[in-house]
Protein backbone atom coordinates (compact mmCIF):
# COMPACT_ATOMS: atom_id res chain seq x y z
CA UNK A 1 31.78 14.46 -38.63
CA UNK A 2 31.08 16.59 -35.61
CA UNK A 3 31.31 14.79 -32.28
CA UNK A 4 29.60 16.42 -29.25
CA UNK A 5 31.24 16.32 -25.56
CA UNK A 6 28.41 15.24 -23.02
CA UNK A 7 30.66 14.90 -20.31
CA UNK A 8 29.57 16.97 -17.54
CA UNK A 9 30.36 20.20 -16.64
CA UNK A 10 33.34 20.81 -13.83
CA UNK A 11 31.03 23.36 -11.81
CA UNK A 12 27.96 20.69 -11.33
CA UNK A 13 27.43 20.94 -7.63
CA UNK A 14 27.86 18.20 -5.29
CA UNK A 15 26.05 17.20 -2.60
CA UNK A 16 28.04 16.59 -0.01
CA UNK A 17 28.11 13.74 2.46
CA UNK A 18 27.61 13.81 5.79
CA UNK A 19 30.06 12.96 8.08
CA UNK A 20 29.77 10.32 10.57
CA UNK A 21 29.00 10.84 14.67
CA UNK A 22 33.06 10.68 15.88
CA UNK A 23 31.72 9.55 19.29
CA UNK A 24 30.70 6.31 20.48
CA UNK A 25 27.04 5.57 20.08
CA UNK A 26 26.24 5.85 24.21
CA UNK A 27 26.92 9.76 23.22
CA UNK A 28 24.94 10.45 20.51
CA UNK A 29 21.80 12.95 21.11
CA UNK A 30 19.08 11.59 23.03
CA UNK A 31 16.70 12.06 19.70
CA UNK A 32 18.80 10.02 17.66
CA UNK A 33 19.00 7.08 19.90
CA UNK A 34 15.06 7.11 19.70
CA UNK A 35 14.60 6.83 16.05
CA UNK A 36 16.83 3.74 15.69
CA UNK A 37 14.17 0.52 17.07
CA UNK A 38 11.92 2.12 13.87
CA UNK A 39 14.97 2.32 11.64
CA UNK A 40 15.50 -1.24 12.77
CA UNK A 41 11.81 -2.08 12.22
CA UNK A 42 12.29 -1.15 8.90
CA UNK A 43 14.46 -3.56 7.84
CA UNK A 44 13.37 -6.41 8.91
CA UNK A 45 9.88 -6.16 7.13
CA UNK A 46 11.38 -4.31 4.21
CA UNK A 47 11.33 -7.62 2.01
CA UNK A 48 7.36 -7.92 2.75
CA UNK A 49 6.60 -4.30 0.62
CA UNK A 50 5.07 -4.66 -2.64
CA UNK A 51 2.26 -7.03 -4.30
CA UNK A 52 5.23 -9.83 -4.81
CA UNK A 53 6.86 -9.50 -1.74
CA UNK A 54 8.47 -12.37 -0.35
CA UNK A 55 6.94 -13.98 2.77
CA UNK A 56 8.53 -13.81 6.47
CA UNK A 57 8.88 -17.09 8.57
CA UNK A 58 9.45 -15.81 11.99
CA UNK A 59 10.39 -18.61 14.71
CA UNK A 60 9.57 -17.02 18.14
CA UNK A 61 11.46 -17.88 21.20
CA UNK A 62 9.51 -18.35 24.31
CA UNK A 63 11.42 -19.00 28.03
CA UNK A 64 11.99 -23.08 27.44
CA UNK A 65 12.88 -22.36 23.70
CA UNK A 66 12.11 -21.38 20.07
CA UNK A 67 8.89 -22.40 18.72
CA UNK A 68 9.25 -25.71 16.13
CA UNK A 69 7.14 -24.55 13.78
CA UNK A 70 7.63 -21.18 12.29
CA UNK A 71 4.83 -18.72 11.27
CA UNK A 72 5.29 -17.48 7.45
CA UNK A 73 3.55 -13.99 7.34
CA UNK A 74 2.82 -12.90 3.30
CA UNK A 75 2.46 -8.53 4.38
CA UNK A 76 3.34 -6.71 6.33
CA UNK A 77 0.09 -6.48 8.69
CA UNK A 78 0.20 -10.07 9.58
CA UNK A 79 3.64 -9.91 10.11
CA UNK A 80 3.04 -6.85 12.92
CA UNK A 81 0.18 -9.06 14.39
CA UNK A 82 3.21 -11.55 15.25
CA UNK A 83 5.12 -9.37 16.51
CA UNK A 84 6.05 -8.81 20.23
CA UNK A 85 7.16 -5.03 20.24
CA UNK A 86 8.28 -3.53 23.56
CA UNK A 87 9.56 -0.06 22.51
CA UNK A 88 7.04 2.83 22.19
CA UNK A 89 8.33 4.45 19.64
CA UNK A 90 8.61 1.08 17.66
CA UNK A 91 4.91 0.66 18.59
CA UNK A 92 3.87 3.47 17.74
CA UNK A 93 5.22 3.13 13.74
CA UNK A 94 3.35 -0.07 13.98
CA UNK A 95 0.08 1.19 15.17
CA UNK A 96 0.14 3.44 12.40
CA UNK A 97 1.05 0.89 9.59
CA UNK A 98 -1.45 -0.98 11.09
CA UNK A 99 -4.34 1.77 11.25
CA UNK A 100 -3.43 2.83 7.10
CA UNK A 101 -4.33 -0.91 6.90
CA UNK A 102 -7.23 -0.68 8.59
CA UNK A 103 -9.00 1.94 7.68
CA UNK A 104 -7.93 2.26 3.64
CA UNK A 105 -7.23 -1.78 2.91
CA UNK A 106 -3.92 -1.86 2.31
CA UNK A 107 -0.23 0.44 2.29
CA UNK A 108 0.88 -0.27 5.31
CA UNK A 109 3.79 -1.29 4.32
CA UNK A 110 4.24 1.74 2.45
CA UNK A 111 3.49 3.74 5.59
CA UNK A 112 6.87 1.95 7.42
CA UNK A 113 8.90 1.63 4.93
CA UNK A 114 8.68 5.86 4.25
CA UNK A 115 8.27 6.66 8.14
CA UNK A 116 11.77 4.48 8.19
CA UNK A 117 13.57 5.77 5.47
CA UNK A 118 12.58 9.56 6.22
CA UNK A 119 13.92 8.75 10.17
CA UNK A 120 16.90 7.33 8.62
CA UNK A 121 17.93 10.74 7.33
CA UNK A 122 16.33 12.53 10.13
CA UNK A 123 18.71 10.51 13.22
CA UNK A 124 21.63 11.54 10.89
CA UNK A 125 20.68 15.59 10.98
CA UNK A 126 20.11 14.80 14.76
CA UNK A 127 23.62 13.74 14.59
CA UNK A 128 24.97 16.93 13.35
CA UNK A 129 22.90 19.51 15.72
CA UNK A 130 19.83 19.92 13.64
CA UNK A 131 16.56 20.53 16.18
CA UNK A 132 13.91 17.87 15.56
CA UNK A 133 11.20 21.11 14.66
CA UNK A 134 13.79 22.06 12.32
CA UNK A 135 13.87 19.01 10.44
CA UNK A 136 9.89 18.44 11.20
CA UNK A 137 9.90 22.15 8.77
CA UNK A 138 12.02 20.70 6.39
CA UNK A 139 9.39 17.48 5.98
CA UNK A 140 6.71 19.37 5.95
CA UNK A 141 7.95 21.88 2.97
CA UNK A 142 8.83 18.50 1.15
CA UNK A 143 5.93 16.96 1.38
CA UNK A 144 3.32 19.95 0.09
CA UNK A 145 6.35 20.23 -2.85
CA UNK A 146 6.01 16.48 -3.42
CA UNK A 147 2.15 16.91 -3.74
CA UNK A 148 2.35 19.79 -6.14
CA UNK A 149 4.79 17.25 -7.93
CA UNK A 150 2.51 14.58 -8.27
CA UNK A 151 -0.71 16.46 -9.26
CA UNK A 152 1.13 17.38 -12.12
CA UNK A 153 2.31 13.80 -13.31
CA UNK A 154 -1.18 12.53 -12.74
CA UNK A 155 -1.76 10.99 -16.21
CA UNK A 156 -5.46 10.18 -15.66
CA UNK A 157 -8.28 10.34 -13.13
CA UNK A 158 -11.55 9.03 -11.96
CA UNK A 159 -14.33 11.70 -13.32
CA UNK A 160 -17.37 9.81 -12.95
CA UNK A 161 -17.40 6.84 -10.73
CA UNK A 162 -20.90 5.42 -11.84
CA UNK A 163 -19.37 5.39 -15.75
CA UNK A 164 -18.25 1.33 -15.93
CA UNK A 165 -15.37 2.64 -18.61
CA UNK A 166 -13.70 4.72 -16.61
CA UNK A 167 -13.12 2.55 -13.79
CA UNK A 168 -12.04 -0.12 -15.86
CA UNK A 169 -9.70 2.36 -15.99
CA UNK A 170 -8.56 3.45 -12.98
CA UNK A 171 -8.58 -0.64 -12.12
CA UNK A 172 -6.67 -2.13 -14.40
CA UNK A 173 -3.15 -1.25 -13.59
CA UNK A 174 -4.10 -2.16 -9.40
CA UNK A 175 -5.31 -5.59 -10.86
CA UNK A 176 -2.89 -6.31 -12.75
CA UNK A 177 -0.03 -5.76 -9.84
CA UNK A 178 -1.81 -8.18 -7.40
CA UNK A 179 -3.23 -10.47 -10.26
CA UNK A 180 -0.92 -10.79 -13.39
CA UNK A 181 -2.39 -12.09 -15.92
CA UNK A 182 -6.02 -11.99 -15.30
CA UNK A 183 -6.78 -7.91 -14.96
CA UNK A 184 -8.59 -8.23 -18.30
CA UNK A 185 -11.01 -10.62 -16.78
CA UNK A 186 -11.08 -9.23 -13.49
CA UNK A 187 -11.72 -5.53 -14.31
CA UNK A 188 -14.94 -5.69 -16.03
CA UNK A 189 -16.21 -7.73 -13.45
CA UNK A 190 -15.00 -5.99 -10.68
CA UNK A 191 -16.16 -2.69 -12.26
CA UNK A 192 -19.22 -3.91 -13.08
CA UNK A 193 -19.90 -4.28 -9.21
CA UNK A 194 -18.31 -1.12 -8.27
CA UNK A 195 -20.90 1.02 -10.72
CA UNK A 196 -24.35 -0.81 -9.81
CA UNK A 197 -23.53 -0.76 -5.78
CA UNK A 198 -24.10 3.22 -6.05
CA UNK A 199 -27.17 4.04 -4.31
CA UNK A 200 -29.39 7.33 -4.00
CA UNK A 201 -29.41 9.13 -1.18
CA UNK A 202 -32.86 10.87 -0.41
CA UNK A 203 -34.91 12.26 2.07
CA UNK A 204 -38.72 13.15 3.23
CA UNK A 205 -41.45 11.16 4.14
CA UNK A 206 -41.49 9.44 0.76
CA UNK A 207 -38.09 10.17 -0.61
CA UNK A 208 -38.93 12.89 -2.98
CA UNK A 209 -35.97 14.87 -2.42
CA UNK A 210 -32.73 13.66 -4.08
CA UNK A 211 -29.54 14.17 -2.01
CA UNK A 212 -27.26 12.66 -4.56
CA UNK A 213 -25.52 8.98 -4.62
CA UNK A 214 -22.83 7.26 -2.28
CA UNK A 215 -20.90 3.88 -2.81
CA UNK A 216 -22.58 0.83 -0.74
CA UNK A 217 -20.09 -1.72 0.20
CA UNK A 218 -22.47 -4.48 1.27
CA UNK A 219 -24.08 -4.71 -2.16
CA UNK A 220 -20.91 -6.44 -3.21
CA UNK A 221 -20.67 -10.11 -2.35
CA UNK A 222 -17.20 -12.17 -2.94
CA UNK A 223 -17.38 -15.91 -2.91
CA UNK A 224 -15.01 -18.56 -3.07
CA UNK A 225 -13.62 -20.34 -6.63
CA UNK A 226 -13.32 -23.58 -6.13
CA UNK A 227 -10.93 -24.16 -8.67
CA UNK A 228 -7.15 -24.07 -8.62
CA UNK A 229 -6.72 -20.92 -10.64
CA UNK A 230 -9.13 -18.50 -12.24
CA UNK A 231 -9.85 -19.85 -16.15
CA UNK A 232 -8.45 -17.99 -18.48
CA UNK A 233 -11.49 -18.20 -20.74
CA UNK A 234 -14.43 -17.36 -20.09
CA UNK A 235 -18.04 -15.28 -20.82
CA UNK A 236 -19.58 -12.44 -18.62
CA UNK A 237 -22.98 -12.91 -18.71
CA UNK A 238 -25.71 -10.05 -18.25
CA UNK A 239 -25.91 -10.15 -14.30
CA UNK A 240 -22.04 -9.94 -13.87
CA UNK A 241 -21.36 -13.65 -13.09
CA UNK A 242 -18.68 -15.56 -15.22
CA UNK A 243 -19.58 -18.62 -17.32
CA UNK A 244 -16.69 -21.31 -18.69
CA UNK A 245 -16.76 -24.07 -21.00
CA UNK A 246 -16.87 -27.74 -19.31
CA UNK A 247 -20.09 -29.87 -17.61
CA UNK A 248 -19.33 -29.15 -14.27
CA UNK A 249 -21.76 -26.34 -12.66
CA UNK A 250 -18.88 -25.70 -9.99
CA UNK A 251 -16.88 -24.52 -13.08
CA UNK A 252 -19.86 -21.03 -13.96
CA UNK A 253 -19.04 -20.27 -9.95
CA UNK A 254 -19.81 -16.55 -9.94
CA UNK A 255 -16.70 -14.30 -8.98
CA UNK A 256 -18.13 -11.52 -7.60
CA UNK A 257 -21.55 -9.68 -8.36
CA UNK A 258 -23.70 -6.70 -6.97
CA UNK A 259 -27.02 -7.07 -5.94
């Protein structure tokens, strides 16, 4: 019986740590000393990231005393939108958290949480005489190699946004993060809205000349279930609306549907 020997070899390089500042923290560079209120900014909302992140109760404290009733913030937005920052640089992080919100729906907890971490290892090069355009090079190199990275582990895309399979798709693993359970009922419906709110774009007098097609948001209308829960059974009907066994008519409540 032959027995291999995986243990590793005695030339594997190591990556060595870096040492510690030896002086006090009054003495560190002036660059360092910035980075630390996002650093610290960080942390505290670092148990917000993710689709099951756990919810922050923050009690403020006002001159005569704390609040009695603290506010419980479920992301990471909210939780900035509570929040009474005075340092710029600290504000700054949060405006743009706040912006990726804004503007794309949602990561902007993924926007702190990596401008953290990468200033994290950025106030420790500061540390050991590395010039903030230096390490600004370094980020930038990293970040066009991550993207080459990532185009290659890209396992599927979106070809054809008006084809209802393939967004199905592209939506069922989102769904499924921020609604276990139910992304098989959700993403038919949800696709089904996405494909029929595509509208031509044309142009002329009479329209006669096509331009192509571009996504209309207001063609998809979300109303409220009055249940507890969605049902777990249930029948799509032809216009996109969601039918369930029982005599109540509050019960075939339409999710969502395009018009």
């Amino acid at each position: 019986m032959r027995i291999d020997d995986h243990t590793p070899a005695t030339d594997t390089p190591k990556i060595p740590k870096i040492p510690s500042w030896p002086g006090t923290p009054k003495q560190r560079p002036q660059e360092a000393l910035l980075v630390e209120p996002c650093v610290a900014l960080g942390q505290r909302l670092r148990p917000c990231y993710g689709p099951r992140g756990l919810a922050k109760s923050l009690l403020f404290r006002f001159p005569h005393g704390f609040t009695n009733s603290p506010v419980t913030s479920p992301d990471t937005p909210s939780v900035l939108n509570h929040m009474a920052l005075e340092d710029p640089s600290a504000l700054t992080l949060a405006s743009a958290a706040s912006t990726q919100a804004r503007e794309h729906g949602d990561g902007a907890g993924t926007v702190l949480l990596l401008a953290a971490s990468l200033l994290t290892q950025a106030k420790d090069l500061l540390t050991l005489g590395v010039t903030g355009a230096e390490i600004q090079g370094g980020y930038r190199q990293a970040c066009g190699r991550a993207l080459a990275l990532l185009e290659g582990m890209a396992c599927g895309s979106l070809k054809d946004p008006r084809e209802e399979l393939d967004v199905r798709n592209i939506l069922g693993p989102f769904l499924s993060s921020w609604q276990p359970g139910f992304e098989a009922l959700l993403t038919g419906v949800v696709a089904r809205c996405c494909v029929h709110s595509w509208r031509p774009i044309t142009s002329g007098d009479r329209g006669e000349v096509w331009e192509g097609v571009t996504f209309d948001p207001s063609c998809v209308r979300v109303c409220t279930v009055l249940e507890k829960e969605i049902p777990d059974q249930g029948s799509e009907t032809e216009d996109g609306q969601i039918e369930t066994d029982g005599d109540d008519e509050e019960e075939g409540k339409e999710l969502s549907t395009a018009d």
